[in-house]
N, C-alpha and C. Protein backbone atom coordinates (compact mmCIF):
# COMPACT_ATOMS: atom_id res chain seq x y z
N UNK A 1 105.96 12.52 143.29
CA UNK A 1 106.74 13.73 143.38
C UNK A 1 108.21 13.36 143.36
N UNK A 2 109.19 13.77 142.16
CA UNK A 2 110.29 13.97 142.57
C UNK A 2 111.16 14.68 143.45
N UNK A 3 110.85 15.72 143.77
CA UNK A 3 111.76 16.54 144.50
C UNK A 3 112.36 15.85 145.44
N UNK A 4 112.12 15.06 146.75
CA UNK A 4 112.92 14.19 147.79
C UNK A 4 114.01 13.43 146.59
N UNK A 5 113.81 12.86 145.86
CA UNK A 5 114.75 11.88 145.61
C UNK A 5 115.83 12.26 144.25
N UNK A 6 115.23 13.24 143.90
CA UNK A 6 115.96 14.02 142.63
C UNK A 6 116.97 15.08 143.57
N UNK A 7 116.81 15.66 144.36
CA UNK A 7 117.53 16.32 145.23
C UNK A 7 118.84 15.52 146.04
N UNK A 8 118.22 14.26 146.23
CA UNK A 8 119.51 13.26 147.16
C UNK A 8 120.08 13.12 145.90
N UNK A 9 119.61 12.69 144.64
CA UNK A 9 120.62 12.37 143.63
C UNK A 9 121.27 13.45 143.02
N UNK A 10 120.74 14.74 142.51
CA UNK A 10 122.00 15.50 142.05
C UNK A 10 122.53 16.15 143.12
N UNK A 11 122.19 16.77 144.38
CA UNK A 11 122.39 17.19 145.28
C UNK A 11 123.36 16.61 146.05
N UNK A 12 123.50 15.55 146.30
CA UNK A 12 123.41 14.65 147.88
C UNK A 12 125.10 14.41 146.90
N UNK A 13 125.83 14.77 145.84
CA UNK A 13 127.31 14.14 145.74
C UNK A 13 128.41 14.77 146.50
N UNK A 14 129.42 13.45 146.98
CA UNK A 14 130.12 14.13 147.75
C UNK A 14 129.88 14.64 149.14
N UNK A 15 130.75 15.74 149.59
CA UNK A 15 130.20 15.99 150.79
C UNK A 15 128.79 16.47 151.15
N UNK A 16 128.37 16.91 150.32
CA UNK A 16 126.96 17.28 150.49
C UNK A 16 125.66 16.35 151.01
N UNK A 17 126.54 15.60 150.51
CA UNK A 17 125.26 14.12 150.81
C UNK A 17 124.53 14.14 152.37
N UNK A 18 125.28 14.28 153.24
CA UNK A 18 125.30 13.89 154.98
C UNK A 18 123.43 14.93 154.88
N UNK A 19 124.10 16.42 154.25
CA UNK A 19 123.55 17.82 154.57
C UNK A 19 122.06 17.74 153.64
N UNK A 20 122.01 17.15 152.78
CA UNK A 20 121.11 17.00 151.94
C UNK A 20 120.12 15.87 152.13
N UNK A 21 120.74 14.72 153.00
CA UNK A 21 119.78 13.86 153.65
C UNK A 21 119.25 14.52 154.47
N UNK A 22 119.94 15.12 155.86
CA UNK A 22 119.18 15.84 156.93
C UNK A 22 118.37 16.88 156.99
N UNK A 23 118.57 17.40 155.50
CA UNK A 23 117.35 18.76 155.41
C UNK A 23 116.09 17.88 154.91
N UNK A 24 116.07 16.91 153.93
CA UNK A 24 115.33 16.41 153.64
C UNK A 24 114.79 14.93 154.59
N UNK A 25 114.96 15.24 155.27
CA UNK A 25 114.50 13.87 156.27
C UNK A 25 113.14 13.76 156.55
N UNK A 26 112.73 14.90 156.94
CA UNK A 26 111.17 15.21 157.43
C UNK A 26 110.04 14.57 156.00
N UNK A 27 110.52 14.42 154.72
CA UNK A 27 109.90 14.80 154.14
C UNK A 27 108.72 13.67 153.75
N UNK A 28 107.90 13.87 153.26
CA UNK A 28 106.64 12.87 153.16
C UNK A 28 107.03 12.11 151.97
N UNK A 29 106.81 10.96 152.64
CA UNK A 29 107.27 9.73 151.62
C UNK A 29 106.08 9.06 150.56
N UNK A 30 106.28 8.85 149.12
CA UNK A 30 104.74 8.18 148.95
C UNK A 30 104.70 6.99 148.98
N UNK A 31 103.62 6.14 148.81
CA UNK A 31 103.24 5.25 149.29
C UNK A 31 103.40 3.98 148.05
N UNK A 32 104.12 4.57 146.62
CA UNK A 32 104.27 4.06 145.61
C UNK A 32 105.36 4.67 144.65
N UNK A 33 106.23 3.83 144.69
CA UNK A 33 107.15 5.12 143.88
C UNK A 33 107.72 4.39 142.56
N UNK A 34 107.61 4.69 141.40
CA UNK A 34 108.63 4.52 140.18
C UNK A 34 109.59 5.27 140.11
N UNK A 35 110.94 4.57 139.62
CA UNK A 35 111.59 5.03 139.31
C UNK A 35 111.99 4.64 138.44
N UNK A 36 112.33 5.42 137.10
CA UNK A 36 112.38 5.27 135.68
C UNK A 36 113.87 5.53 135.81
N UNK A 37 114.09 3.97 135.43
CA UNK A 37 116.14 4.14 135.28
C UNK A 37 116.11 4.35 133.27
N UNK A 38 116.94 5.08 133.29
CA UNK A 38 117.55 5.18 131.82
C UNK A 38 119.17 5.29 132.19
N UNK A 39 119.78 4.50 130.89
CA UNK A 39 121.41 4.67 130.98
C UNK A 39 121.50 6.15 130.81
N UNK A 40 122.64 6.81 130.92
CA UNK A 40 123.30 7.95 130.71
C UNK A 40 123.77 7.69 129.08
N UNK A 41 123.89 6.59 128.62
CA UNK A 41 124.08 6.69 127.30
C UNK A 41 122.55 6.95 126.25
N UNK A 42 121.98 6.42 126.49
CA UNK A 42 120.36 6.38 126.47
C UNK A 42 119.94 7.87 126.04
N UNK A 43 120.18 8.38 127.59
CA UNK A 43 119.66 9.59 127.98
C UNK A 43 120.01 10.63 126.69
N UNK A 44 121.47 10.50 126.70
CA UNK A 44 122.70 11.46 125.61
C UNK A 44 122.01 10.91 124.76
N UNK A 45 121.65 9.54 124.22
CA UNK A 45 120.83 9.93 122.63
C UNK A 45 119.51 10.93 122.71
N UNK A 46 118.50 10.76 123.52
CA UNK A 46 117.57 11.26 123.84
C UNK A 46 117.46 12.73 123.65
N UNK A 47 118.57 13.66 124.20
CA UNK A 47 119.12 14.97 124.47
C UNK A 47 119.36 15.33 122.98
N UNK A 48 120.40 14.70 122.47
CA UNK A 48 120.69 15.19 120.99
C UNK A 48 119.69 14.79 120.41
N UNK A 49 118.81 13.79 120.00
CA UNK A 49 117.67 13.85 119.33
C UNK A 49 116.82 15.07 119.11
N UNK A 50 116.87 15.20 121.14
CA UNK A 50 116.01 16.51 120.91
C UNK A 50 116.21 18.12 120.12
N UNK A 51 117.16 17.85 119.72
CA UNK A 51 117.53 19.06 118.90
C UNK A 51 117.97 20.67 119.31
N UNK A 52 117.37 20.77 120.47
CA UNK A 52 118.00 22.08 121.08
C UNK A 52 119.08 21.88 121.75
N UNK A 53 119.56 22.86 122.67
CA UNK A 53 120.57 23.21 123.50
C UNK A 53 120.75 22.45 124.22
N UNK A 54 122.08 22.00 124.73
CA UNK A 54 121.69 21.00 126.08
C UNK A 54 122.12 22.31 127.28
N UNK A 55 121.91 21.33 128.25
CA UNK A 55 121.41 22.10 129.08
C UNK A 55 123.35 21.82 130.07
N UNK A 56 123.81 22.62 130.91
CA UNK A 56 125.20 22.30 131.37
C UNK A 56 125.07 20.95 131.80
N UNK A 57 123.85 20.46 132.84
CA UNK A 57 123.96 19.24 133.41
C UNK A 57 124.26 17.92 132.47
N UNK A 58 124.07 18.05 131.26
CA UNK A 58 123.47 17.14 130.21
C UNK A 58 124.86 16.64 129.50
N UNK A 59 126.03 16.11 130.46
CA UNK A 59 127.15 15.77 129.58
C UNK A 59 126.61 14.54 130.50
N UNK A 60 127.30 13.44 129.68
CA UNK A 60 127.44 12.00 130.04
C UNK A 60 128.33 11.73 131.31
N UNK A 61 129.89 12.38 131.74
CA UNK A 61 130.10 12.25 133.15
C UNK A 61 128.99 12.48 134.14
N UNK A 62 128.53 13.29 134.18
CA UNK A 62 127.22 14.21 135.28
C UNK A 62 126.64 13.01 135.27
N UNK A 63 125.69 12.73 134.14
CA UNK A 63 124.56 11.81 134.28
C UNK A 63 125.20 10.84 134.90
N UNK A 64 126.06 10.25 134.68
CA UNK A 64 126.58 8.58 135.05
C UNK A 64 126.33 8.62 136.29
N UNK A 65 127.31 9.55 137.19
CA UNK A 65 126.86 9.84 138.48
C UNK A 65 125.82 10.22 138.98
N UNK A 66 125.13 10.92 138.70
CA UNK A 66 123.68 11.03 138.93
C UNK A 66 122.70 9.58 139.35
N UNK A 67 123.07 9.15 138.06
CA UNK A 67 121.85 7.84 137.90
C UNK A 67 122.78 6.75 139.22
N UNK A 68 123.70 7.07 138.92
CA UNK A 68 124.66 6.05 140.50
C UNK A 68 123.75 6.46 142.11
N UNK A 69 123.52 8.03 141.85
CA UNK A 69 123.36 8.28 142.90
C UNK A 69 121.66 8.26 142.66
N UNK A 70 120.98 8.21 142.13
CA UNK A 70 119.62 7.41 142.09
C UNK A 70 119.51 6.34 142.26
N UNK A 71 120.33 5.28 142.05
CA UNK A 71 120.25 3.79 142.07
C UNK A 71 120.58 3.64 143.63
N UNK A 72 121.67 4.08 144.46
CA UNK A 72 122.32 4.05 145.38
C UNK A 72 121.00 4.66 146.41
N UNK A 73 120.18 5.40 145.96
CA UNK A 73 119.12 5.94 146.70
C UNK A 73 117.96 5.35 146.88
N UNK A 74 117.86 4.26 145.79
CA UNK A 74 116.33 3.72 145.68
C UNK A 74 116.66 2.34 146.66
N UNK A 75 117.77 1.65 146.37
CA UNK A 75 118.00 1.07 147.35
C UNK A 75 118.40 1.09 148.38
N UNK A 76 118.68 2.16 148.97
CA UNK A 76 118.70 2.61 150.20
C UNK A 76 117.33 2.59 150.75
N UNK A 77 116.23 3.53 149.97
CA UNK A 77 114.61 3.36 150.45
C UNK A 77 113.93 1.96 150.62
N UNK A 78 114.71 1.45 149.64
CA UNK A 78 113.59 -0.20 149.57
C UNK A 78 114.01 -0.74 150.82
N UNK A 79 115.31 -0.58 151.22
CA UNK A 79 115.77 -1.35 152.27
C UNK A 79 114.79 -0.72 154.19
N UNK A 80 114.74 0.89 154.03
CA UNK A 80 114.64 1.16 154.88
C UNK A 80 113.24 1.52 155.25
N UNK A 81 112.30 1.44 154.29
CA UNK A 81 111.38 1.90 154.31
C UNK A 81 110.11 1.17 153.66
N UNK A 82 108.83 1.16 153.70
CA UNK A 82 107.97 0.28 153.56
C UNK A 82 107.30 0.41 151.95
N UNK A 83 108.06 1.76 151.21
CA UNK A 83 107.86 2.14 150.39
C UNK A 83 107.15 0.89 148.90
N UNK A 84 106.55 1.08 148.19
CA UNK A 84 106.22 -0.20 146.90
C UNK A 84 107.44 0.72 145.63
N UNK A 85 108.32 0.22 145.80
CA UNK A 85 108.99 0.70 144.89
C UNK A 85 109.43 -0.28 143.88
N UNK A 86 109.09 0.39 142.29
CA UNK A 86 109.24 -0.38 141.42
C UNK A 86 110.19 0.45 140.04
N UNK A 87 111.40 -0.66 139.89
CA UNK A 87 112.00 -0.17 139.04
C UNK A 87 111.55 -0.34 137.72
N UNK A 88 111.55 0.89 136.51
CA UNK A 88 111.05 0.79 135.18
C UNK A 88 112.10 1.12 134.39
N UNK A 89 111.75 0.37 132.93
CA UNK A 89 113.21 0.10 132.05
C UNK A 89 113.01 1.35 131.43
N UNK A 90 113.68 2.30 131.66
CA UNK A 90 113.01 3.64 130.86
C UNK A 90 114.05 4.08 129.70
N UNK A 91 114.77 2.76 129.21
CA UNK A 91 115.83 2.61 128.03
C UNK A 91 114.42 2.09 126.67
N UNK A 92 113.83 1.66 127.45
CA UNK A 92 112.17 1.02 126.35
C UNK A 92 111.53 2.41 125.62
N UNK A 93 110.88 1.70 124.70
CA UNK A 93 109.93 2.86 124.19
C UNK A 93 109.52 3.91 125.29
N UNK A 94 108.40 4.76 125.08
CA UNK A 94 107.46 5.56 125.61
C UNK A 94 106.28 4.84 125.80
N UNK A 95 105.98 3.65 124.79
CA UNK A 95 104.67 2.95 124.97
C UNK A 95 105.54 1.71 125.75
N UNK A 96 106.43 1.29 126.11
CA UNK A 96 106.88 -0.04 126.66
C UNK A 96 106.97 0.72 127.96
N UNK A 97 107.70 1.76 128.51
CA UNK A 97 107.55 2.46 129.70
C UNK A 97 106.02 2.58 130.27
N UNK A 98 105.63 3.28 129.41
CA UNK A 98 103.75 3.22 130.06
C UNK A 98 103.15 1.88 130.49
N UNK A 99 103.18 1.23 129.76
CA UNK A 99 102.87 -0.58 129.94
C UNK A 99 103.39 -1.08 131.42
N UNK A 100 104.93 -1.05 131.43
CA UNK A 100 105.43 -1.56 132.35
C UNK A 100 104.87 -0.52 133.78
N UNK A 101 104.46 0.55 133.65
CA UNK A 101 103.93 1.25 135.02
C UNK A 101 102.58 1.24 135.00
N UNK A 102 101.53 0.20 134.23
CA UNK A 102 99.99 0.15 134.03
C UNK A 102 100.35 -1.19 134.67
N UNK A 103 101.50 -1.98 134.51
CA UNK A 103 101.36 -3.29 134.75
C UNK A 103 101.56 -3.27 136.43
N UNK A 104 102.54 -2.29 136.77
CA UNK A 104 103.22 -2.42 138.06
C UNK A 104 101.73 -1.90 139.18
N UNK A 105 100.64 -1.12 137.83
CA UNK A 105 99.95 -0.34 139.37
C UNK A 105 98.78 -1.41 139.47
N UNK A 106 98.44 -1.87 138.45
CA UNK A 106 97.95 -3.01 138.61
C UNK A 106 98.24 -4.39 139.75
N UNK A 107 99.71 -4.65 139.72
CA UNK A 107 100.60 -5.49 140.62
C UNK A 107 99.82 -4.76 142.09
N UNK A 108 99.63 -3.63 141.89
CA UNK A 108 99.31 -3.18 143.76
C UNK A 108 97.93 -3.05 144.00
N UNK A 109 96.95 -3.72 143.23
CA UNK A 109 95.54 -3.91 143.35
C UNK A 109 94.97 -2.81 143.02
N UNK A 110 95.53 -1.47 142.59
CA UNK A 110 94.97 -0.16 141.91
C UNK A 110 94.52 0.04 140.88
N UNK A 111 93.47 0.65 141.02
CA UNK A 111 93.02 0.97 139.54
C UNK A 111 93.46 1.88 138.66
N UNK A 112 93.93 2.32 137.12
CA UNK A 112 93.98 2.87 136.28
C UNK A 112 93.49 3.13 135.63
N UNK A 113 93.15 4.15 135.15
CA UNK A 113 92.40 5.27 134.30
C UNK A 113 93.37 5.85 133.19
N UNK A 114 92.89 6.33 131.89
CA UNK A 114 93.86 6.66 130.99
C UNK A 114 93.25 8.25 131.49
């Protein structure tokens, strides 16, 4: 589930941050988490590829910070928490992304199913 950690990252900038940890504190942590880093440059090809509208969030300042404040978050969790968190190159294909998270659930003695 994203919502906890997608919320500290676009949410949590600036002053908001303090207010956006403490509402979200309670919240249930999982027991395995990916997080799929892509650059903000990456991303901006990705967006215009896609051919429609972008969306307001979808300029390259926003993202940069964003993904700062995802990165700034995941290591905050790894540090504080017992979490299996594994970073994925999500600048890779769609089939190199899948691989690298078949490989990682594997790494935790789990089984996978397509």
């Amino acid at each position: 589930d994203r919502y906890l950690f997608s919320s500290l990252a676009y949410q949590g900038m600036g002053k908001l941050k303090s207010l956006v940890e403490k509402e979200n504190d309670a919240f249930p942590l999982p027991e395995i988490l990916f997080f799929l880093d892509v650059s903000p440059q990456t991303a901006m090809q990705r967006i215009k590829k896609r051919g429609d509208e972008k969306q307001r969030y979808e300029v390259l300042n926003f993202l940069t910070r964003v993904r700062e404040n995802y990165v700034h978050t995941m290591e905050n969790f790894k540090q504080k928490t017992d979490i299996k968190l594994f970073t994925i190159d999500a600048n890779a294909s769609i089939d190199e992304v899948f691989e690298q998270i078949v490989s990682k659930i594997k790494e935790t003695g789990r089984t996978f199913t397509k």
